[in-house]
Protein backbone atom coordinates (compact mmCIF):
# COMPACT_ATOMS: atom_id res chain seq x y z
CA UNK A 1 -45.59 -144.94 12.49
CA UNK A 2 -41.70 -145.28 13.60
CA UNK A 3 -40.45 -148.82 14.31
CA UNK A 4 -37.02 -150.47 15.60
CA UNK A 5 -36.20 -153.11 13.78
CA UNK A 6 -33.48 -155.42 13.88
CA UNK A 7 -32.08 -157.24 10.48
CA UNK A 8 -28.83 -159.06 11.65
CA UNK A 9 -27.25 -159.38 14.96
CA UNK A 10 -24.64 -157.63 16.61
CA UNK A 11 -23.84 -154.03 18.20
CA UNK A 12 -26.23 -151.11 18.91
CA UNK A 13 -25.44 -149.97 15.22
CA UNK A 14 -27.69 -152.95 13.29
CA UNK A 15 -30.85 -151.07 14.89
CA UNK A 16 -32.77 -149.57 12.26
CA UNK A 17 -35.83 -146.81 12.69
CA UNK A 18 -38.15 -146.94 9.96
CA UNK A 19 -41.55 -145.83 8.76
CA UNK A 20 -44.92 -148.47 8.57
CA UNK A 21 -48.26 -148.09 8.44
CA UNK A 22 -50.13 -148.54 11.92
CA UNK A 23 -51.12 -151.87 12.40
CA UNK A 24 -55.21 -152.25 12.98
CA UNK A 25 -56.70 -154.55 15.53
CA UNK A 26 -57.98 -157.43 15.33
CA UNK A 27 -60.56 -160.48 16.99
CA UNK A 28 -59.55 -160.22 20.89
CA UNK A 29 -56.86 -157.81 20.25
CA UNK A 30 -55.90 -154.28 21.11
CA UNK A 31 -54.51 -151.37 19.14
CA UNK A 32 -52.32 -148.94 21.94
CA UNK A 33 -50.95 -145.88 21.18
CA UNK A 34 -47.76 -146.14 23.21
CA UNK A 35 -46.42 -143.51 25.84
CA UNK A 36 -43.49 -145.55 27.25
CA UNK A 37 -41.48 -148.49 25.91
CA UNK A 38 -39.66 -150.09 29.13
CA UNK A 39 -36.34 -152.10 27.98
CA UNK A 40 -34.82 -155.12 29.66
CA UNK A 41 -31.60 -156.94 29.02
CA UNK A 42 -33.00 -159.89 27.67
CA UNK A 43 -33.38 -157.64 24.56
CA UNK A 44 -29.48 -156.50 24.33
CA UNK A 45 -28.86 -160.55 24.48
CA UNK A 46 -31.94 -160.61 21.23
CA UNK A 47 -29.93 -158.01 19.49
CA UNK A 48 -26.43 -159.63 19.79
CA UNK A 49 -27.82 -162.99 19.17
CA UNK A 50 -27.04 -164.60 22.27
CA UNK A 51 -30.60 -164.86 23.85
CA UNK A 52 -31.59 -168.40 24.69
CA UNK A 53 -35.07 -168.12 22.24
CA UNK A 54 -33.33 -166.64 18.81
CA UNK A 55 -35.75 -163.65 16.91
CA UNK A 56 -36.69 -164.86 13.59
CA UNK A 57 -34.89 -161.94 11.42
CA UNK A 58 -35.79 -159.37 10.18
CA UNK A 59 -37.98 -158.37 13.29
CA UNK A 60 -39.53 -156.07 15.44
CA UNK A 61 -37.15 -155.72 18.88
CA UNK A 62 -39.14 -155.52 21.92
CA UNK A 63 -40.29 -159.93 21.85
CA UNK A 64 -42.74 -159.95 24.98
CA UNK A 65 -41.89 -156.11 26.32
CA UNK A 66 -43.52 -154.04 27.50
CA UNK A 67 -46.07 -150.93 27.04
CA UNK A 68 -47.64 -148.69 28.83
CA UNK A 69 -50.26 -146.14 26.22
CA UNK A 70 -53.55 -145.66 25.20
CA UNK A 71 -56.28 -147.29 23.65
CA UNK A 72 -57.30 -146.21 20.31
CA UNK A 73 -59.05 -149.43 18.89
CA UNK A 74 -60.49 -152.43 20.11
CA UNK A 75 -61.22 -155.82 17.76
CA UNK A 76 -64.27 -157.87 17.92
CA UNK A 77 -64.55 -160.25 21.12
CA UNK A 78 -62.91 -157.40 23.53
CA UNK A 79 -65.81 -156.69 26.59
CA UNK A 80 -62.63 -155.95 28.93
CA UNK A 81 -61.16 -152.75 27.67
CA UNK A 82 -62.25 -149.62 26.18
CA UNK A 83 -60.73 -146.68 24.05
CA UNK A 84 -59.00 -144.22 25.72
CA UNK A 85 -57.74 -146.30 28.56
CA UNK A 86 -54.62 -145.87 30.24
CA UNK A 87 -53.14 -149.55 30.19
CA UNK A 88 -50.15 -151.73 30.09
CA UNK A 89 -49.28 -154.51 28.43
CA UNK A 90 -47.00 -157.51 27.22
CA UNK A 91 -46.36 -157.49 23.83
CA UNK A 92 -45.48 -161.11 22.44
CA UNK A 93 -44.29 -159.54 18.43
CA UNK A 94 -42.15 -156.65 19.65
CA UNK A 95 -42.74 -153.46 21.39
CA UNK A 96 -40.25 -150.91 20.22
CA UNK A 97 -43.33 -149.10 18.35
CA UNK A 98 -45.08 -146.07 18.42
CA UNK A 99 -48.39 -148.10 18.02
CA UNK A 100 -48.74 -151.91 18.86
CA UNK A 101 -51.89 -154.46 18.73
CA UNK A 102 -51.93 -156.98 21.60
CA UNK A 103 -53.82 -159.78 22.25
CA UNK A 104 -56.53 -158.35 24.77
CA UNK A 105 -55.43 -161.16 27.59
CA UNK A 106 -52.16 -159.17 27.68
CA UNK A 107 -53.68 -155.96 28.29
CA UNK A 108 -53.94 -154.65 32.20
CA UNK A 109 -55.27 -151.46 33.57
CA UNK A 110 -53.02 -148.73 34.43
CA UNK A 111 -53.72 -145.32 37.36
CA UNK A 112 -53.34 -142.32 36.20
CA UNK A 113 -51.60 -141.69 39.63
CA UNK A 114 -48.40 -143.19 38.29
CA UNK A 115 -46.57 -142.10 35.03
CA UNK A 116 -46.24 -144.09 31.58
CA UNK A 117 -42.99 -144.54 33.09
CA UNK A 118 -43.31 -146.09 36.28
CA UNK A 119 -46.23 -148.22 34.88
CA UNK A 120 -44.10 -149.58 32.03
CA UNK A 121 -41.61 -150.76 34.89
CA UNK A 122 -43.79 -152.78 37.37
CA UNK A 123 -45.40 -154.80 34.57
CA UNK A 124 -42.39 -157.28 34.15
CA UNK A 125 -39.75 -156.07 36.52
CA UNK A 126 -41.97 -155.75 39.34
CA UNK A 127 -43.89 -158.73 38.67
CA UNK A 128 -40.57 -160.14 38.38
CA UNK A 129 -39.23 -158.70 41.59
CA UNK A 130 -42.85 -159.19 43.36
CA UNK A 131 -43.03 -163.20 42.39
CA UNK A 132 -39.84 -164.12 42.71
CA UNK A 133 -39.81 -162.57 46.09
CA UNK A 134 -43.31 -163.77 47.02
CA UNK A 135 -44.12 -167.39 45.56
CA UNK A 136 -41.25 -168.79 44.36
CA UNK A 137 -38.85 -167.63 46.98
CA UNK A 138 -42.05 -168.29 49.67
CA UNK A 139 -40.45 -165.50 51.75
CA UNK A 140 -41.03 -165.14 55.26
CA UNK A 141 -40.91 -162.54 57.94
CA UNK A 142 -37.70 -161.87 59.49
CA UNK A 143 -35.55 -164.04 56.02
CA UNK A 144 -32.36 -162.96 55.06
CA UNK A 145 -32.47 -161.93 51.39
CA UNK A 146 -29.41 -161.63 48.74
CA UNK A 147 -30.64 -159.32 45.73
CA UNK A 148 -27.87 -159.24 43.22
CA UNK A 149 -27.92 -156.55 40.52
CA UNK A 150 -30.03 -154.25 42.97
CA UNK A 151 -29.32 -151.07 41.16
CA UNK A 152 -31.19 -152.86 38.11
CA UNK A 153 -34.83 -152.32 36.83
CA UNK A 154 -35.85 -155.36 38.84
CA UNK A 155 -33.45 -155.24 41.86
CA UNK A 156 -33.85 -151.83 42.96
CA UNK A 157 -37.55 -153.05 43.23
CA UNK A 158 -36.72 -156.30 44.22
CA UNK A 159 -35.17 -154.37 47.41
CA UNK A 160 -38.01 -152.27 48.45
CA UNK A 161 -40.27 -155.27 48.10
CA UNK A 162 -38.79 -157.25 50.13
CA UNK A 163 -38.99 -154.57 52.87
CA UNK A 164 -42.21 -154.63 52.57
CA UNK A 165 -42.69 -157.83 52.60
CA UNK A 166 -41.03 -158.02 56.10
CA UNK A 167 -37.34 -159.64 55.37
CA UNK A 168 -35.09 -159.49 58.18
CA UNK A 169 -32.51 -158.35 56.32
CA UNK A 170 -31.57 -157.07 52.96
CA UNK A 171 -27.94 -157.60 51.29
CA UNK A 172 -28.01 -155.80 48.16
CA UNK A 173 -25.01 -156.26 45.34
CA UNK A 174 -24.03 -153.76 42.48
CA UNK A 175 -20.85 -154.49 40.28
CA UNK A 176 -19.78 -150.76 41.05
CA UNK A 177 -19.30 -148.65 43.64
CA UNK A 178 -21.03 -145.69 42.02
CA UNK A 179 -24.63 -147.77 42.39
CA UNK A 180 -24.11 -147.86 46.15
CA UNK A 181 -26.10 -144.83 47.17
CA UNK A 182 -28.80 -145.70 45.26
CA UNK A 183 -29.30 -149.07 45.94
CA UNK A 184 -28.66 -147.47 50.35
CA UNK A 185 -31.42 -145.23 49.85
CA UNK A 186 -33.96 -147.83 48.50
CA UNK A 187 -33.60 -149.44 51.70
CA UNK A 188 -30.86 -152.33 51.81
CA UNK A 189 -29.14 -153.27 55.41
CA UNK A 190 -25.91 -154.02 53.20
CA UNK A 191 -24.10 -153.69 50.13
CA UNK A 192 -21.72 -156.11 48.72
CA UNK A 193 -19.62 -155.02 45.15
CA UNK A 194 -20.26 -158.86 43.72
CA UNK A 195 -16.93 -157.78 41.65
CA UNK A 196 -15.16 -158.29 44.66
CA UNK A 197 -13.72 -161.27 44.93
CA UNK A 198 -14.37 -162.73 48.67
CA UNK A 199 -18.06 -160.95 47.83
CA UNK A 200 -19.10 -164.80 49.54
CA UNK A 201 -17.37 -164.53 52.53
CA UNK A 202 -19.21 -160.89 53.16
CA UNK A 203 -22.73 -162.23 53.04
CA UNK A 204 -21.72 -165.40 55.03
CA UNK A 205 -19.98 -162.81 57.56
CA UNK A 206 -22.89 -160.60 57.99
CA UNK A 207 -24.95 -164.01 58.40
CA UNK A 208 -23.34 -165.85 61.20
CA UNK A 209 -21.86 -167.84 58.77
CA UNK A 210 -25.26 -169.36 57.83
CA UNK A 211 -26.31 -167.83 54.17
CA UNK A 212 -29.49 -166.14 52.67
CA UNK A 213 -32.79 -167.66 53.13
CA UNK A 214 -33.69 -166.30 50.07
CA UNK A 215 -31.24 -165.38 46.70
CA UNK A 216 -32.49 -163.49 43.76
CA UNK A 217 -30.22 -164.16 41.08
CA UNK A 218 -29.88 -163.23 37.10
CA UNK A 219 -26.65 -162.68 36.33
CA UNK A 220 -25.48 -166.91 36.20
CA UNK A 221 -21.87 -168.24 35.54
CA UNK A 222 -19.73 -167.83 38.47
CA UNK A 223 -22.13 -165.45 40.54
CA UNK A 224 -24.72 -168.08 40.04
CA UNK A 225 -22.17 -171.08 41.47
CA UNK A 226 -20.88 -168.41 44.17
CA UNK A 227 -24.64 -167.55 45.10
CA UNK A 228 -25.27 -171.31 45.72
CA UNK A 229 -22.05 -171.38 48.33
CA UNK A 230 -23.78 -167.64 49.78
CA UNK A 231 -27.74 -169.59 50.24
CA UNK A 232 -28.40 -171.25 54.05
CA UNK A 233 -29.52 -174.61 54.14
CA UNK A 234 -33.06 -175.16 53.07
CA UNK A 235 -32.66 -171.86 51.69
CA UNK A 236 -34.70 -170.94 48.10
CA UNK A 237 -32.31 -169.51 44.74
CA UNK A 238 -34.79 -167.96 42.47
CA UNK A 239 -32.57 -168.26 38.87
CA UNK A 240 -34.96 -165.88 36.01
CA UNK A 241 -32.18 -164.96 33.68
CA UNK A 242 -28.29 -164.84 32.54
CA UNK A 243 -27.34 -161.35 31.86
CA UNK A 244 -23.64 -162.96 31.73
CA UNK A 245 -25.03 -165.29 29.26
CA UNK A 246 -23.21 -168.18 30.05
CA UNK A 247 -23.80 -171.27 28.41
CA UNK A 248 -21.38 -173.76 31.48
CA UNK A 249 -23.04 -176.57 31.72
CA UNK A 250 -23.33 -177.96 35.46
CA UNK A 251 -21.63 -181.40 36.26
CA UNK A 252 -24.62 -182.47 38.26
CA UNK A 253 -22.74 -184.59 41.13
CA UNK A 254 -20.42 -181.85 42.07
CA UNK A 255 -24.01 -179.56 41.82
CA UNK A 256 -25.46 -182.32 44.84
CA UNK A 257 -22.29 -181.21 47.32
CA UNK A 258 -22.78 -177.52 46.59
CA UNK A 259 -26.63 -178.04 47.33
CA UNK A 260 -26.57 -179.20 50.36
CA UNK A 261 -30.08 -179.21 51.13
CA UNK A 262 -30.68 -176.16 48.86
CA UNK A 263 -33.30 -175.02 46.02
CA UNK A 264 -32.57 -173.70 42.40
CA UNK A 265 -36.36 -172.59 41.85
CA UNK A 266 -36.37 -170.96 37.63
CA UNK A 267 -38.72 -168.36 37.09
CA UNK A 268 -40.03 -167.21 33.76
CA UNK A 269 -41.95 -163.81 33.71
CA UNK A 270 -43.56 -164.30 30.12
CA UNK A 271 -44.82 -167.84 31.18
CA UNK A 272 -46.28 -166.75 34.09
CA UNK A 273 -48.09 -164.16 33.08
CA UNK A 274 -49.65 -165.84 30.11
CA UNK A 275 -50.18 -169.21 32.41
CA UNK A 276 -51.14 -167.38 35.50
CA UNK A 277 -53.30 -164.02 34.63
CA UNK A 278 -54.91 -164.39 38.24
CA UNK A 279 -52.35 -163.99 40.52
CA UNK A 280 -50.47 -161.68 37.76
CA UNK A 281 -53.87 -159.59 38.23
CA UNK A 282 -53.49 -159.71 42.00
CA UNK A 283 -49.47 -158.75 41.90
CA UNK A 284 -50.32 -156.32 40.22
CA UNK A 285 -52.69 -154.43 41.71
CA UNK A 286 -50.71 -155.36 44.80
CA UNK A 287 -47.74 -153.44 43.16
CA UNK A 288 -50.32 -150.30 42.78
CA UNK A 289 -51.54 -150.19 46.43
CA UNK A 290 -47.50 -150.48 47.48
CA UNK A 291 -46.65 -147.16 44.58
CA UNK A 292 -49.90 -145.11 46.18
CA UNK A 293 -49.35 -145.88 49.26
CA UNK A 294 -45.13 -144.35 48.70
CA UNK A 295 -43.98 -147.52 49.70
CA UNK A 296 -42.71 -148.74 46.04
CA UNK A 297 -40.78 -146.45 43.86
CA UNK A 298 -39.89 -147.20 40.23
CA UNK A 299 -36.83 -146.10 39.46
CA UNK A 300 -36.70 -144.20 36.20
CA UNK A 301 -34.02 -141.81 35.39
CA UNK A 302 -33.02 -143.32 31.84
CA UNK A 303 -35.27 -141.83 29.05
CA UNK A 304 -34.51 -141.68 25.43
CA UNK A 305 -36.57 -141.04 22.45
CA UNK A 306 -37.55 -144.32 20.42
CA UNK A 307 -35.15 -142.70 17.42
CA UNK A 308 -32.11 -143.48 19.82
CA UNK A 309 -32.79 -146.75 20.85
CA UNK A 310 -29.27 -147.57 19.42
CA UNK A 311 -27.72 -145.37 22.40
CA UNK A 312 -30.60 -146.55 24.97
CA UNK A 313 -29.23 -150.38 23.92
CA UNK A 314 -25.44 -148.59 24.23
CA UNK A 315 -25.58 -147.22 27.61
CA UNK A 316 -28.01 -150.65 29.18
CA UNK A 317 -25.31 -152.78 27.50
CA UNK A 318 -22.66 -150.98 29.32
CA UNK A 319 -24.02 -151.96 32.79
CA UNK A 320 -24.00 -147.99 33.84
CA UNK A 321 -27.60 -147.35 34.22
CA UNK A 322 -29.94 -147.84 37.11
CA UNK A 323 -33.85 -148.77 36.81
CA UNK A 324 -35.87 -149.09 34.49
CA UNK A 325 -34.64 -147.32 30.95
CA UNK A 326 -37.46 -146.32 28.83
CA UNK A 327 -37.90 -145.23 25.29
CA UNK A 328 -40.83 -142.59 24.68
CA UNK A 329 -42.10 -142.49 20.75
C-alpha cells in the first residue's frame, strides 16, 4: 500500500510516497480501506516543524486525521463495527494511507447519503465548527457571531451552523477578496477582509459599537489580540488553533484591560473526542440530520490523488483554497 511519509521538516518537497505492506488489525482495532483523506492545517505546521506537539521523525503525516473508507478487518474485542461498513474515523498514527488500523473507539458510522468526501470533512471540522459554536461558545438565539477564516474547512461550516443554530447575525472574515462569494452564499450577514486594517472598527460598526457575543478564532497573533478588542462584554472567544503560528507570549496585566469582562475559552478537537465520545456521538449525528436535511453543506472542491500530497500541502499552505481539501488513494 502507498504511504506519505515525512523524514525531515520543511517545504512540500520533504514528502515522500512509498510502498508498505498493509498493516493488519489488531485487539479493539480496525483495519479501513480508505476512500478520502481530509487535510487540515495543523498538518502543514507538522510538516514545517512548527506545530506545537513535534512528530517523532521519520513518520506517517496525517497525526489524529481523518478517514472516511471501508472496513475490511476487525481485531478481537470489536462488537461495534463490522466489515464492509462505511465509517469515519480519527486516526491518532497518521492518516495519509491507503489502508489504516484504528483503535475501534475512534471509529464512527458514516450514510451512504453523503460522499467519502463530505464525511471526511464533518468528522473534525464540523465537530470543530459544531462545538465550538454549541458548548464552548454556549450560543444563543439572536448572538452576534465573528467567524474568522470562513472560507476554511471549518469556517465555511462554522457559518452555516451557526444559522442554524439561530445567531442573530453572522460576520464572516476571509483574508481575500476572491473568498467573498463563497463565504455570501453559505449564508453570512457580512464580510470583513481581516487583512484590512480597521477590520475592528467594521465589526464594532455593524454592532452598535458593542462586539460579537460569540468569536471563533484560529488564526492567533494580532487577529487573536484584535478579536479580543472586536468581542462584547461577557462575550465567549473560542481560541482552537494558530494557523499564524505565533509563539507572542501575552503580558497578562495588559491581557486583564483588554478583557474587560471577556472569555478566552481553548478548544481541542482530538481531546474532545477521545474524552467526550458521547456528545461527539450526538454532534455527530446532529451534523448528519443538518447534511440530509440540505441545511449543512461540506464544502469540497479541492481533490488530489494521495501521490500529490506535496501539491495538496502546496496549494493549503498558500491560503488559496476553500473547504475541506481531500486526498483520495
Amino acid at each position: 500500500m502507498k504511504v506519505v511519509r515525512l523524514y525531515e521538516y520543511g517545504g512540500p518537497e520533504v514528502i515522500k510516497v512509498e510502498e508498505e505492506s498493509t498493516p493488519i488489525a489488531g485487539i479493539h482495532e480496525v483495519l479501513i480501506r480508505v476512500q478520502a483523506i481530509g487535510l487540515n492545517y495543523a498538518e502543514v505546521q507538522m510538516r514545517k516543524g512548527t506545530y506545537p506537539y513535534p512528530l517523532g521523525l521519520p513518520a506517517i503525516l496525517g497525526q489524529w486525521g481523518v478517514v472516511a473508507g471501508i472496513v475490511v478487518g476487525i481485531g478481537d474485542g470489536v462488537t461495534h463495527v463490522e466489515v464492509g461498513m462505511s465509517v469515519i474515523a480519527q486516526v491518532p498514527q497518521g492518516s495519509y494511507a491507503e489502508y489504516v488500523v484504528v483503535p475501534a473507539l475512534f471509529i464512527f458510522p458514516a450514510p451512504k447519503e453523503i460522499t467519502p468526501a463530505q464525511a471526511t470533512a464533518l468528522l473534525t471540522q464540523g465537530q470543530t465548527a459544531y462545538h465550538t459554536l454549541k458548548f464552548a461558545g454556549r450560543i444563543q438565539p439572536g448572538d452576534t457571531v465573528l467567524i474568522h477564516a470562513a472560507a476554511g474547512g471549518v469556517g465555511s461550516l462554522a457559518v452555516q451552523l451557526a444559522k442554524a443554530l439561530h445567531a442573530g447575525k453572522v460576520i464572516a472574515t476571509v483574508g481575500t477578496s476572491t473568498k467573498q462569494e463563497l463565504v455570501r452564499s453559505l449564508g453570512a450577514d457580512i464580510i470583513i477582509n481581516y487583512s484590512e486594517p480597521n477590520w475592528i472598527q467594521q465589526v464594532l460598526d455593524h454592532t452598535e459599537g458593542k462586539g460579537a457575543d460569540i468569536v471563533l478564532e484560529m488564526v492567533g497573533g494580532q487577529i487573536l489580540e484584535g478579536s479580543l478588542r472586536a468581542l462584547a462584554p461577557f462575550g465567549r472567544l473560542v481560541y482552537f488553533g494558530s494557523a499564524s503560528a505565533s509563539t507572542e507570549k501575552w503580558d497578562f496585566v495588559n491581557l486583564l484591560q483588554v478583557l474587560e469582562n471577556k472569555s478566552i475559552i481553548g478548544f481541542n478537537i482530538a481531546h474532545f473526542l477521545t474524552s467526550f465520545p458521547e456528545l461527539a456521538k450526538e454532534g455527530l449525528e446532529h451534523l448528519y440530520e443538518l447534511v440530509s436535511m440540505n441545511r449543512l453543506n461540506p464544502v469540497v472542491k479541492h481533490i488530489f490523488p494521495l501521490e500529490n500530497a506535496s501539491e495538496a500541502h502546496a496549494l493549503l499552505e498558500s491560503r488559496q483554497t476553500v473547504g475541506t481539501v481531500i486526498l483520495q488513494p
